[in-house]
Protein backbone atom coordinates (compact mmCIF):
# COMPACT_ATOMS: atom_id res chain seq x y z
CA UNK A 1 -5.35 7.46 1.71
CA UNK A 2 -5.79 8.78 5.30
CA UNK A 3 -4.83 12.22 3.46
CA UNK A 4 -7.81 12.04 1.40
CA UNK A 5 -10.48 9.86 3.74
CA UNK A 6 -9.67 11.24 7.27
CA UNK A 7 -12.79 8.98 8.46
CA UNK A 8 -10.48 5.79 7.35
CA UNK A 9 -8.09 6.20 9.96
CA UNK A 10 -9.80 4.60 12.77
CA UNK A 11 -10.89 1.49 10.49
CA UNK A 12 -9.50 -1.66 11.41
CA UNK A 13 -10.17 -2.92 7.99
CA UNK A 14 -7.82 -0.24 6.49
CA UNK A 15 -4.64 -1.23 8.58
CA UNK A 16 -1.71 -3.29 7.27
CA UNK A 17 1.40 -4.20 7.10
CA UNK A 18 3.81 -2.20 5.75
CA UNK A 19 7.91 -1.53 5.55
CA UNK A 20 8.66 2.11 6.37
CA UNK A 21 10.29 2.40 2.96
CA UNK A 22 7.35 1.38 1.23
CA UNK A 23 5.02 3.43 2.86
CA UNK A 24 7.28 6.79 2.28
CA UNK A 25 7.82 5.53 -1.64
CA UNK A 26 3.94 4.83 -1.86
CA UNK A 27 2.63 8.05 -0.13
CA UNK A 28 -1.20 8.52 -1.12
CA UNK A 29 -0.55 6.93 -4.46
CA UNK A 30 -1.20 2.91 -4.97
CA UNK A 31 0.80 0.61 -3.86
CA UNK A 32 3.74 -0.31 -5.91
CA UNK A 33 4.24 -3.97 -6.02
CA UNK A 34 7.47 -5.18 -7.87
CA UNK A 35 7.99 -9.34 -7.24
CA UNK A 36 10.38 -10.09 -10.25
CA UNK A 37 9.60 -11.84 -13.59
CA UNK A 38 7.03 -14.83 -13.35
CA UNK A 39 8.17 -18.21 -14.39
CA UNK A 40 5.36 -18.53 -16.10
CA UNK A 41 2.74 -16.35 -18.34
CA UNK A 42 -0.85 -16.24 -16.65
């Protein structure tokens, strides 16, 4: 998002935690959160 909002790079509200493979498969794009199939519906 950096890419897009240079201003957001010094924000301490816009850090977090991150594998290095997930941030080089997510890019500028949203995350991508896969956790499995959920037990239940919600």
């Amino acid at each position: 998002m950096v890419s897009k909002f240079p201003e957001l790079a010094d924000d301490p509200v816009n850090f977090r935690p991150a594998h290095l493979v997930c941030n080089q498969m997510r890019g500028d794009d949203d995350p991508h959160i896969d956790i499995g199939t959920p037990s239940e519906d919600w």
